[in-house]
Protein backbone atom coordinates (compact mmCIF):
# COMPACT_ATOMS: atom_id res chain seq x y z
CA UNK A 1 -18.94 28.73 -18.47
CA UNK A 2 -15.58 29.99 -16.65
CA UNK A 3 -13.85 26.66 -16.19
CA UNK A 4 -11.42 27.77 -14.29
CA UNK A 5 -13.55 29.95 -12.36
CA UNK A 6 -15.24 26.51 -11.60
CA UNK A 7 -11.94 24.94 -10.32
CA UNK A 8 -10.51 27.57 -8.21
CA UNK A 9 -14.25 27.34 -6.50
CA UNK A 10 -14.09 23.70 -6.04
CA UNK A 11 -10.55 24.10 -4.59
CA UNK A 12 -11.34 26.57 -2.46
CA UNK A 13 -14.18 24.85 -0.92
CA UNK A 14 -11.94 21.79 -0.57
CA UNK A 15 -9.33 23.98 1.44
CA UNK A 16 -11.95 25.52 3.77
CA UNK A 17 -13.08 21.86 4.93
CA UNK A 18 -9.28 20.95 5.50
CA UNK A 19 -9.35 18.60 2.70
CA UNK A 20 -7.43 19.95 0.39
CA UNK A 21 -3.98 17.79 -0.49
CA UNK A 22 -0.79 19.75 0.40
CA UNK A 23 2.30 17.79 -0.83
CA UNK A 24 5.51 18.27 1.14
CA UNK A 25 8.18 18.84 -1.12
CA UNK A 26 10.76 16.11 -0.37
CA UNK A 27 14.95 15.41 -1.64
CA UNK A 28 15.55 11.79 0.37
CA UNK A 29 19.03 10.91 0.41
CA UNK A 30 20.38 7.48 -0.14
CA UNK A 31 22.22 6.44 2.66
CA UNK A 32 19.90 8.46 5.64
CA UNK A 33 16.89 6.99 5.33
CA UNK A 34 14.34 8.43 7.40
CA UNK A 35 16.26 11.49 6.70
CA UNK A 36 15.13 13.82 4.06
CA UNK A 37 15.06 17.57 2.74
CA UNK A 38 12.25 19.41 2.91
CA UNK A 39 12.28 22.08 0.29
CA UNK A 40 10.03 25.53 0.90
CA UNK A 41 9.62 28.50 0.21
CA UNK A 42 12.35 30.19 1.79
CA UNK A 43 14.76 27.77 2.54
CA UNK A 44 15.12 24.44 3.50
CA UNK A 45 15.54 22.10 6.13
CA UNK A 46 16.47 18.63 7.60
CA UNK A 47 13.51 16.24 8.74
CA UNK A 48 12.57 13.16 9.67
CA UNK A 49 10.12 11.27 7.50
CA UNK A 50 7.42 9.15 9.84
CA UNK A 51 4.88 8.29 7.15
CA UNK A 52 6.87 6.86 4.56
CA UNK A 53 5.71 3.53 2.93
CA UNK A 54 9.36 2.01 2.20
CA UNK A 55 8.70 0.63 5.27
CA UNK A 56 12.02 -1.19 5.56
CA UNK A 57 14.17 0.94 4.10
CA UNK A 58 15.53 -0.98 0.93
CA UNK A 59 14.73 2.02 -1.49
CA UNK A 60 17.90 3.29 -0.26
CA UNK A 61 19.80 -0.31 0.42
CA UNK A 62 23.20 -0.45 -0.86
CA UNK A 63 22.14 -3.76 -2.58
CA UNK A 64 19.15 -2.50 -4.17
CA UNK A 65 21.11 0.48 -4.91
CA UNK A 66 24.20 -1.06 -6.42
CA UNK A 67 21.31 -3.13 -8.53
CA UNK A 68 19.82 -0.35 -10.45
CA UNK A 69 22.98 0.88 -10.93
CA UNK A 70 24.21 -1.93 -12.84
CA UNK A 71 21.48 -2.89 -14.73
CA UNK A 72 21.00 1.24 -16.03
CA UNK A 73 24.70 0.44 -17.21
CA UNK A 74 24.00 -2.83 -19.01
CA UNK A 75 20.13 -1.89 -20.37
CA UNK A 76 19.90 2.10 -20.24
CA UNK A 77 17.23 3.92 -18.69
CA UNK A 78 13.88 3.05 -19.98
CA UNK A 79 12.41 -0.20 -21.10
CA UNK A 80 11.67 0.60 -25.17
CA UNK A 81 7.89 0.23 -25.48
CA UNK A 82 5.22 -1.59 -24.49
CA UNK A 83 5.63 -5.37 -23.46
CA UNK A 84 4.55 -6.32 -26.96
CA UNK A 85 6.00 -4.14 -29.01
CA UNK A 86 9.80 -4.36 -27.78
CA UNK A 87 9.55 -4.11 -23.90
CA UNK A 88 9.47 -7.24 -22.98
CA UNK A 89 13.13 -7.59 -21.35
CA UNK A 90 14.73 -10.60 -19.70
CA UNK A 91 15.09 -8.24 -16.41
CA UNK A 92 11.25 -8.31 -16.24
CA UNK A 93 11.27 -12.07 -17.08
CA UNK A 94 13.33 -12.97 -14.04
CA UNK A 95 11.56 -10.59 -11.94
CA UNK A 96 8.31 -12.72 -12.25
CA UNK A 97 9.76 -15.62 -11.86
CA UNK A 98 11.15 -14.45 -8.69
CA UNK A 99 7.66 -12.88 -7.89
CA UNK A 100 5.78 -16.36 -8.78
CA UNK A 101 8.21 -18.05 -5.85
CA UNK A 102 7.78 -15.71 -3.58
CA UNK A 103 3.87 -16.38 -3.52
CA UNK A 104 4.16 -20.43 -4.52
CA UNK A 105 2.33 -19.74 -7.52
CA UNK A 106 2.59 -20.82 -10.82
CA UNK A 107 3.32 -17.52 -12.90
CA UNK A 108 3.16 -13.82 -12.48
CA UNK A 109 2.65 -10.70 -14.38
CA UNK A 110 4.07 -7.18 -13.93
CA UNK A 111 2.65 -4.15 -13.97
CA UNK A 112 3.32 -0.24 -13.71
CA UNK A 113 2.11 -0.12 -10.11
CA UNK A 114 -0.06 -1.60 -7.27
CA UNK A 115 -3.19 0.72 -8.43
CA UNK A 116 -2.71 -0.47 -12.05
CA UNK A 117 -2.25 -4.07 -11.25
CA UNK A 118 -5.93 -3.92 -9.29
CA UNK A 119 -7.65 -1.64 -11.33
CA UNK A 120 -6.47 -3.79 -14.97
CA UNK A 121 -7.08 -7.65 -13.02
CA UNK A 122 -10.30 -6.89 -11.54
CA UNK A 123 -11.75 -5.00 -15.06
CA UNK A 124 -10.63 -7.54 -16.79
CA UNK A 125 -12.00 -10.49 -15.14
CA UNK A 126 -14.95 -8.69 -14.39
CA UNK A 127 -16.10 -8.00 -17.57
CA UNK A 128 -14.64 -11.03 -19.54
CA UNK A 129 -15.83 -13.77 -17.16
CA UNK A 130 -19.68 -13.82 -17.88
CA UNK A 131 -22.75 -13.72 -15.32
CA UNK A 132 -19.69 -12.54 -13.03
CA UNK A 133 -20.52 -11.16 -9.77
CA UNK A 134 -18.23 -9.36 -7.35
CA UNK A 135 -18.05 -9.30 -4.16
CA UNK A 136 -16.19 -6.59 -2.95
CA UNK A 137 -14.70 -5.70 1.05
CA UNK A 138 -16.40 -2.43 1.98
CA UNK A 139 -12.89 -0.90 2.87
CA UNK A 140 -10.96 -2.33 -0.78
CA UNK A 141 -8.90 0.49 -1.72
CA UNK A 142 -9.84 3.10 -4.30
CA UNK A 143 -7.89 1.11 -7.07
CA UNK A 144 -10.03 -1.99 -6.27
CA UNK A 145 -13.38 -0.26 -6.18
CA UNK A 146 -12.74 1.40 -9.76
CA UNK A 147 -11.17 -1.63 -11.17
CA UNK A 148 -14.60 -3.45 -10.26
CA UNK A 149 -16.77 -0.67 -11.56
CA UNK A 150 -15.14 -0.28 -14.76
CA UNK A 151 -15.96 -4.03 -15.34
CA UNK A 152 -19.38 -3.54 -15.52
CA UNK A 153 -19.85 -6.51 -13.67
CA UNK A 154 -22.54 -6.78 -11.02
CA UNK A 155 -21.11 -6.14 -7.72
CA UNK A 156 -21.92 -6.52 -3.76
CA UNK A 157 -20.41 -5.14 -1.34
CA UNK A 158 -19.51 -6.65 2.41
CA UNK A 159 -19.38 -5.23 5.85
CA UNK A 160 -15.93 -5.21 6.18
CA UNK A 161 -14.16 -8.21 7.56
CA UNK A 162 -17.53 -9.73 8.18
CA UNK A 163 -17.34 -13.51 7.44
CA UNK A 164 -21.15 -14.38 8.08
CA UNK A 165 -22.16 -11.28 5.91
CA UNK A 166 -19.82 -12.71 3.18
CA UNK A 167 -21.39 -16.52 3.54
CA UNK A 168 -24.88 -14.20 3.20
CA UNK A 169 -24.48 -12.95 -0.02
CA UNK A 170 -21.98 -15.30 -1.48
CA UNK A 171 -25.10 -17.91 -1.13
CA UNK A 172 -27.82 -15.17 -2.48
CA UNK A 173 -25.49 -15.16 -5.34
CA UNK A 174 -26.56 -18.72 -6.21
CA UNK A 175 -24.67 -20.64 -8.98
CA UNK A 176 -23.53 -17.40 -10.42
CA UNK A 177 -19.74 -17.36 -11.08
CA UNK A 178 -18.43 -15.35 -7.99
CA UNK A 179 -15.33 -13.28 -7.10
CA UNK A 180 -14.15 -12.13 -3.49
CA UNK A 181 -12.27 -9.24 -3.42
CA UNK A 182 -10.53 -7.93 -0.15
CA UNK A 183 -7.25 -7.29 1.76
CA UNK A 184 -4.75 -8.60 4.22
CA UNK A 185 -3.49 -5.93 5.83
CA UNK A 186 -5.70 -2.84 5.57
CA UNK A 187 -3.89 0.23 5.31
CA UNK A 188 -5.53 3.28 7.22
CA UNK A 189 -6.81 1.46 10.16
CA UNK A 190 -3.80 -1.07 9.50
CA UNK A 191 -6.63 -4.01 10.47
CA UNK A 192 -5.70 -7.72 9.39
CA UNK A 193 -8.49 -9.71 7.35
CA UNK A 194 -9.34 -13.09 9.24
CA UNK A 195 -8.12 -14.86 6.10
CA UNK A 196 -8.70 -18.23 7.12
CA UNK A 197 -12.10 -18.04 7.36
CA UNK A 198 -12.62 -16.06 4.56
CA UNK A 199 -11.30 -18.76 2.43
CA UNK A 200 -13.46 -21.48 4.26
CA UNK A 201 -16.43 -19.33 3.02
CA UNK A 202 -14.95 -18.59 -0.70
CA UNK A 203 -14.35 -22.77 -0.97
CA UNK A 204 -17.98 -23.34 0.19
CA UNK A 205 -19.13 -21.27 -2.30
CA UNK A 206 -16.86 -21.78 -5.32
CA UNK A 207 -15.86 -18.56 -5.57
CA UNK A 208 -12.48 -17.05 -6.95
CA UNK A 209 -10.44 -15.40 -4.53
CA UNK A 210 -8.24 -12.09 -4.99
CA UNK A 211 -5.91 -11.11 -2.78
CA UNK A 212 -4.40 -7.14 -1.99
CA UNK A 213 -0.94 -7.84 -0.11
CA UNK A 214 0.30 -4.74 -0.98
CA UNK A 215 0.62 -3.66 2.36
CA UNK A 216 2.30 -7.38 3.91
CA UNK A 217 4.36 -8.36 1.04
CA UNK A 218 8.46 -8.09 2.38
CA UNK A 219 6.59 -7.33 5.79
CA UNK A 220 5.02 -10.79 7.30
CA UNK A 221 5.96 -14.60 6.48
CA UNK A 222 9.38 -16.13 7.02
CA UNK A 223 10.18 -15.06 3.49
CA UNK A 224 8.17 -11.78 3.03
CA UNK A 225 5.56 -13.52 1.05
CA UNK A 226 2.59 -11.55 3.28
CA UNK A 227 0.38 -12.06 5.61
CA UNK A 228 -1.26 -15.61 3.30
CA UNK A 229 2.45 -16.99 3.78
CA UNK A 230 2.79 -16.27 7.27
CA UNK A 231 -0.95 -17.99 7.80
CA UNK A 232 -0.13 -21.00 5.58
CA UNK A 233 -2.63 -19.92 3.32
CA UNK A 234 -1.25 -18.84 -0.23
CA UNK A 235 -1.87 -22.05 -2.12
CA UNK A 236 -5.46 -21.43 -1.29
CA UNK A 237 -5.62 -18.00 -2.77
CA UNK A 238 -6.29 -17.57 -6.52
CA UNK A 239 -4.86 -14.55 -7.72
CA UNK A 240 -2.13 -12.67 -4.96
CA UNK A 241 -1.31 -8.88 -6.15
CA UNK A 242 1.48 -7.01 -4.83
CA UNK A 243 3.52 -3.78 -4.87
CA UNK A 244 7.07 -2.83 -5.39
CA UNK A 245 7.09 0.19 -4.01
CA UNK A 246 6.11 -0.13 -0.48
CA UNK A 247 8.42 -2.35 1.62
CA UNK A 248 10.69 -3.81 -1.33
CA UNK A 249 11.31 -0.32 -2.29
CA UNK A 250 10.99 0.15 -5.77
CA UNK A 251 8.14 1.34 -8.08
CA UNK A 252 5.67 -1.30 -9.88
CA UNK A 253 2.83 -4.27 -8.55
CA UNK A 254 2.06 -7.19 -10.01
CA UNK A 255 -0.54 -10.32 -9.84
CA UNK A 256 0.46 -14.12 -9.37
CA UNK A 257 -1.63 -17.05 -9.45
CA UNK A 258 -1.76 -20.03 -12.46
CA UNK A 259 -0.03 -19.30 -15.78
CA UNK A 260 -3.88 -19.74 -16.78
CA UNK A 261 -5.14 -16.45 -15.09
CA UNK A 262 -1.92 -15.07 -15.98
CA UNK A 263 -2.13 -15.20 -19.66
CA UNK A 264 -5.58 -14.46 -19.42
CA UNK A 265 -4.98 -11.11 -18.36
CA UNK A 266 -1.63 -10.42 -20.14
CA UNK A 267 -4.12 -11.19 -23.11
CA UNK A 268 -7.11 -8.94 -22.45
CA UNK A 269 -6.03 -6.73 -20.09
CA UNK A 270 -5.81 -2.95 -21.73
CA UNK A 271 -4.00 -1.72 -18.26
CA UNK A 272 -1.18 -4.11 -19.15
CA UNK A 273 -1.44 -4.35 -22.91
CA UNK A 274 -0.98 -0.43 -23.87
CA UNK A 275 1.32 0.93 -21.35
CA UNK A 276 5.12 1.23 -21.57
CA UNK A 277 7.09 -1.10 -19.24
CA UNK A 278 8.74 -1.17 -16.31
CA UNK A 279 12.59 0.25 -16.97
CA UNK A 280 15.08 -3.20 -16.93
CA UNK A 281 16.92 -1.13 -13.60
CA UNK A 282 13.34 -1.11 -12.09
CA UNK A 283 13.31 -4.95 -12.57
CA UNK A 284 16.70 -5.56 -11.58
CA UNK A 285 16.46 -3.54 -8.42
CA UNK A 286 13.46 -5.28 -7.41
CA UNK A 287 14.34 -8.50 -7.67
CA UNK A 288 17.17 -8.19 -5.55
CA UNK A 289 15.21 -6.20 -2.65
CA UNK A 290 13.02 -9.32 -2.78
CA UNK A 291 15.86 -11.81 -2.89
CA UNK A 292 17.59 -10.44 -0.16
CA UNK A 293 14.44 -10.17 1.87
CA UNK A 294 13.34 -14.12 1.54
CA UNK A 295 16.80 -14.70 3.44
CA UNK A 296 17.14 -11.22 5.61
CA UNK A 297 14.73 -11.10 9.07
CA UNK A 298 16.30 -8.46 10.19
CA UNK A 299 15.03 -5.61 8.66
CA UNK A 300 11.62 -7.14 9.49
CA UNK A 301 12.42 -7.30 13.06
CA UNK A 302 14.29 -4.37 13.61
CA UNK A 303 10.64 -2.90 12.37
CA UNK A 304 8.70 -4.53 14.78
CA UNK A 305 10.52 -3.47 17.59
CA UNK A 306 10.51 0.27 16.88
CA UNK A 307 6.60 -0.17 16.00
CA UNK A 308 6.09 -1.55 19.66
CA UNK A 309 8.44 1.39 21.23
CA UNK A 310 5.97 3.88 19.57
CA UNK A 311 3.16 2.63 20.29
CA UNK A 312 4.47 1.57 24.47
CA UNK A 313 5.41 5.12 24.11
CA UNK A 314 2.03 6.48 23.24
CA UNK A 315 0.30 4.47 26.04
CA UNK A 316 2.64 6.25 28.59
CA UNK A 317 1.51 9.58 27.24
CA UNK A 318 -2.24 8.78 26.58
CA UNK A 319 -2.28 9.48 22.99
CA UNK A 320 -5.07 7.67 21.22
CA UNK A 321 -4.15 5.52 18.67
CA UNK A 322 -6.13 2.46 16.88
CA UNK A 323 -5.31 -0.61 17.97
CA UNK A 324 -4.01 -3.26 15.59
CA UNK A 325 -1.59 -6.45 14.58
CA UNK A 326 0.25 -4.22 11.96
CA UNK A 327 2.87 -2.18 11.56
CA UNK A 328 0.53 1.15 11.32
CA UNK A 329 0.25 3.36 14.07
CA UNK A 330 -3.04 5.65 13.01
CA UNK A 331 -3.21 8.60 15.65
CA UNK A 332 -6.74 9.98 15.40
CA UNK A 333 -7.17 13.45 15.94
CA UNK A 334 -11.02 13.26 13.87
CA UNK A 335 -10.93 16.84 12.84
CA UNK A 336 -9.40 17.58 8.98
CA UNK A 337 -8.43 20.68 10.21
CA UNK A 338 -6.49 19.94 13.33
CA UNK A 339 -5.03 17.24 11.93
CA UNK A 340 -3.34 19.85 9.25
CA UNK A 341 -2.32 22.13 11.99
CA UNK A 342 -0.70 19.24 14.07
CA UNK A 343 1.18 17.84 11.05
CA UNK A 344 2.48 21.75 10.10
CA UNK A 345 3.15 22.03 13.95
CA UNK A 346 5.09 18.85 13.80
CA UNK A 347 7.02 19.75 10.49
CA UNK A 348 8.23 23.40 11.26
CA UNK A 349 8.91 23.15 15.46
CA UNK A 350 10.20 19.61 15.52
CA UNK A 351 11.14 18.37 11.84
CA UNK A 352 8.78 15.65 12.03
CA UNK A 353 7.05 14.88 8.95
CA UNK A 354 3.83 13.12 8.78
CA UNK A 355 1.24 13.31 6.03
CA UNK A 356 -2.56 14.09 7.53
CA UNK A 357 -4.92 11.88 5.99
CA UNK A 358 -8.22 13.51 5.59
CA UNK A 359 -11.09 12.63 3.52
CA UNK A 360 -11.62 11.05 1.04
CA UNK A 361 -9.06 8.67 1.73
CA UNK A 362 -10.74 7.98 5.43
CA UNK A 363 -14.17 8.80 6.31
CA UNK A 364 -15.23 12.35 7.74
CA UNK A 365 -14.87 12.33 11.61
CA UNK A 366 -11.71 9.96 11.36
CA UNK A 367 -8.56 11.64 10.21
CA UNK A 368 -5.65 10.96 11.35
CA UNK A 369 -1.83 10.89 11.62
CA UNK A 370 -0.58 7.36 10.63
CA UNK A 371 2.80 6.76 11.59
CA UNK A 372 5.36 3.84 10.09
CA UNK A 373 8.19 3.22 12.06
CA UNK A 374 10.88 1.76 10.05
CA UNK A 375 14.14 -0.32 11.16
CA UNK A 376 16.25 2.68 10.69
CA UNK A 377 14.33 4.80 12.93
CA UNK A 378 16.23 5.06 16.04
CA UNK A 379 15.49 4.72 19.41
CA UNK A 380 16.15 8.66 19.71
CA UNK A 381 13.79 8.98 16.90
CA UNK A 382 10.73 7.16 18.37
CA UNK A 383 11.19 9.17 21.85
CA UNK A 384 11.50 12.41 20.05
CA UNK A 385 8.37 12.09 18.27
CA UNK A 386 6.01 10.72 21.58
CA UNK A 387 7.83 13.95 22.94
CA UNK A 388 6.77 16.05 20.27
CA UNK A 389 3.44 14.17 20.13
CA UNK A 390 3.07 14.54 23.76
CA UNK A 391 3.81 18.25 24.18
CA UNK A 392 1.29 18.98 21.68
CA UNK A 393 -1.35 16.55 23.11
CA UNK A 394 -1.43 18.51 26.53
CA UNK A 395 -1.92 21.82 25.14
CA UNK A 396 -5.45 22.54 26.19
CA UNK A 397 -6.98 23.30 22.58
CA UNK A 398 -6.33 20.62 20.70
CA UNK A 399 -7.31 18.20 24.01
CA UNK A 400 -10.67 19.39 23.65
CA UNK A 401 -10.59 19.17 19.99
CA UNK A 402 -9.63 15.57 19.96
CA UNK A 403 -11.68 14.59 22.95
C-alpha cells in the first residue's frame, strides 16, 4: 500500500467537496486588536479579524499583558514537568482558587485546554463510576463526544435542548447512576440551553450534572461566571468546565465543582496526570484577565452593543443570519463551497477575515460564516463589513446559491 498515495486521495476528495481546512496565516499585534497580519504568498497585508474567539479582547490587554510579563521574569518560560513530578507551581495554585470563586464552587482543577479538560473529566468519570450511563446533548462538542466514548460507558444521546426527551430517557435509565452532559451557550448556532429546566429534570432523576461554559465564561453574569451565574443557577450544577482561551484570553480550561470530584479526577485522570503543565506566565496572566473581569462590565457591554449593530445592520440588508441570545452571529450561506469563495472574497477585496465553517464541524447543508463582534470593533468596522457583506449578497450568483 502507497500511504501517501492514500492521503493525498483523501485530501483531494476533501478539497473537491469544499471541506478541506485552509488556515489563514495570522501575526496579531498587541495593542490593535481586531487588527492582524495576514501573511501569503507574495506579500502581506493588514486585516480585520471577525471570527476571533478572544471575544473581549484581553489576550492583548495591557493588564493581562503586563501579567505574563512579570511572572516569565519571576518563573521563566515553561512550568518544569508534569503537575506531579515538579509542575505544580503556586501560579497554578492561585489560579484555581480564583477559578473555584468565580463558579462558587468548592475547588478546581487546571488543565492544558478546554478540549482536554472535557475529553479527561468525562473519561474519567465515565469509566471509573460503575453501571454509569451518559446522557449526552446531541450538539456536545467534539471534545465531549470523545471524552464519553473513550469511557466506555454506556451512553444516550438527547434531541438537543429537548427537556421532555431528557426526562424520557433519564427515567428509562432507572436507578442506574446517571450523568447529563450538555452546554450553555452552544457555539455554531450560538443557541442558549434552557438550564433551569434542565436541572429540574437532572434533580428528579438524581443525576450528576456537567456543565460546558466555555463559550459564557467572562461573557454573561455580573462577574463573568457564565450563563449558570447570570441564571442563579451554579450552586446547582455539579461539575462547571471552562476555557482560558476564549474570552479571558489566554490558553488552558479547567473543571470546578467539590474538592471531592476534584481530587477524584486529579487522581485518575490520565489527561491531567501525564501532561506537562500550564507555564506559571500562563497562570499568572489568567488570573488577572479573570480578576479584572469579575469587577470590569465594560468590555462585556461594549460587546453587546457592537453584536446588536451587526446584526440591526444585517436586517437592513436582508442577510440571513440565525437568530439567537448570544454573542454569535452565524451567516448561513449552506453551500461549503460558496462559503470558501465568500470568505476569500471577503479576505483579498475588503480585508475582512472570517473563517468558513464547513463540515464536519456543522452539518452538510449548513455552513456558514460566524461572526464575533468584539468591544474593540468599531462602529466603522461593523458598517464596513454589512457593506462588504451586502455588496456581495446582491450579486446575482451567490443570491441564488444561498436562496
Amino acid at each position: 500500500m502507497s500511504f501517501d498515495s492514500f492521503f493525498k486521495d483523501q485530501l483531494d476528495q476533501l478539497k473537491q467537496d469544499g471541506n478541506y481546512r485552509y488556515f489563514a496565516d495570522l501575526e496579531r499585534s498587541a495593542g490593535k486588536f481586531p487588527r492582524a497580519t495576514n501573511h501569503f504568498d507574495g506579500g502581506t497585508r493588514d486585516v480585520t479579524v471577525w471570527c476571533s474567539n478572544d471575544y473581549l479582547g484581553m489576550g492583548q490587554h495591557p493588564k493581562v499583558i503586563a501579567a505574563m510579563q512579570e511572572a516569565v521574569g519571576r518563573c521563566g518560560t515553561g512550568a518544569g514537568g508534569t503537575r506531579n513530578i515538579s509542575g505544580t507551581n503556586h501560579d497554578h495554585l492561585l489560579l484555581e482558587r480564583e477559578l473555584a470563586d468565580l463558579h462558587g464552587k468548592d475547588a478546581a482543577l487546571l488543565f492544558t485546554s478546554g478540549y482536554v479538560s472535557n475529553w479527561t473529566t468525562l473519561t474519567t468519570l465515565g469509566a471509573k463510576i460503575p453501571d454509569i450511563v451518559i446522557l449526552s446533548d446531541s450538539e456536545n462538542h467534539a471534545s465531549m463526544i470523545e471524552g464519553i466514548r473513550h469511557s466506555k460507558a454506556d451512553k444516550m444521546i438527547w434531541a438537543h435542548n429537548d427537556v421532555e426527551d431528557l426526562d424520557r430517557k433519564l427515567a428509562a435509565c432507572g436507578d442506574r447512576p446517571k450523568l447529563v452532559a450538555f452546554e450553555s451557550v452552544y457555539s455554531m448556532d450560538g443557541d442558549i440551553a434552557p438550564m433551569a429546566e434542565i436541572l429540574d429534570v437532572c434533580e428528579k432523576h438524581g443525576a450528576l450534572t456537567y456543565l460546558d461554559e466555555v463559550h459564557a465564561v467572562g461573557m454573561y453574569g455580573p462577574h463573568g461566571g457564565g450563563i449558570s451565574e447570570r441564571e442563579g443557577l451554579a450552586h446547582r450544577v455539579d461539575i462547571i468546565e471552562g476555557t482560558l482561551g476564549k474570552a479571558f484570553g489566554c490558553v488552558g480550561g479547567y473543571i470546578t465543582g467539590s474538592e471531592a470530584i476534584c481530587d477524584f479526577v486529579r487522581s485518575f485522570g490520565s489527561g491531567f496526570i501525564f501532561t506537562t503543565a500550564l507555564p506559571p506566565a500562563v497562570a499568572a496572566a489568567a488570573r488577572t484577565s479573570i480578576m479584572h473581569l469579575k469587577t470590569s462590565e465594560v468590555e462585556r457591554l461594549g460587546q453587546r452593543a457592537q453584536v446588536a449593530r451587526l446584526r440591526a445592520g444585517l436586517d437592513r440588508a436582508g442577510i440571513p443570519y440565525l437568530q439567537n441570545d448570544s454573542h454569535i452571529v452565524p451567516v448561513m450561506i449552506k453551500d461549503a463551497v460558496k462559503t470558501k469563495m465568500l470568505a476569500d472574497y471577503l479576505m483579498d477585496v475588503f480585508g475582512i477575515y472570517v473563517q468558513p465553517i464547513n463540515y464536519p464541524t456543522v452539518p452538510k447543508g449548513t455552513e456558514r460564516l460566524r461572526f464575533t463582534p468584539s468591544p474593540l470593533h468599531t462602529d466603522a468596522d461593523v458598517d464596513y463589513l454589512v457593506a462588504a457583506l451586502t455588496e456581495l449578497w446582491n450579486q446575482c450568483a451567490l443570491s441564488r446559491a444561498v436562496a
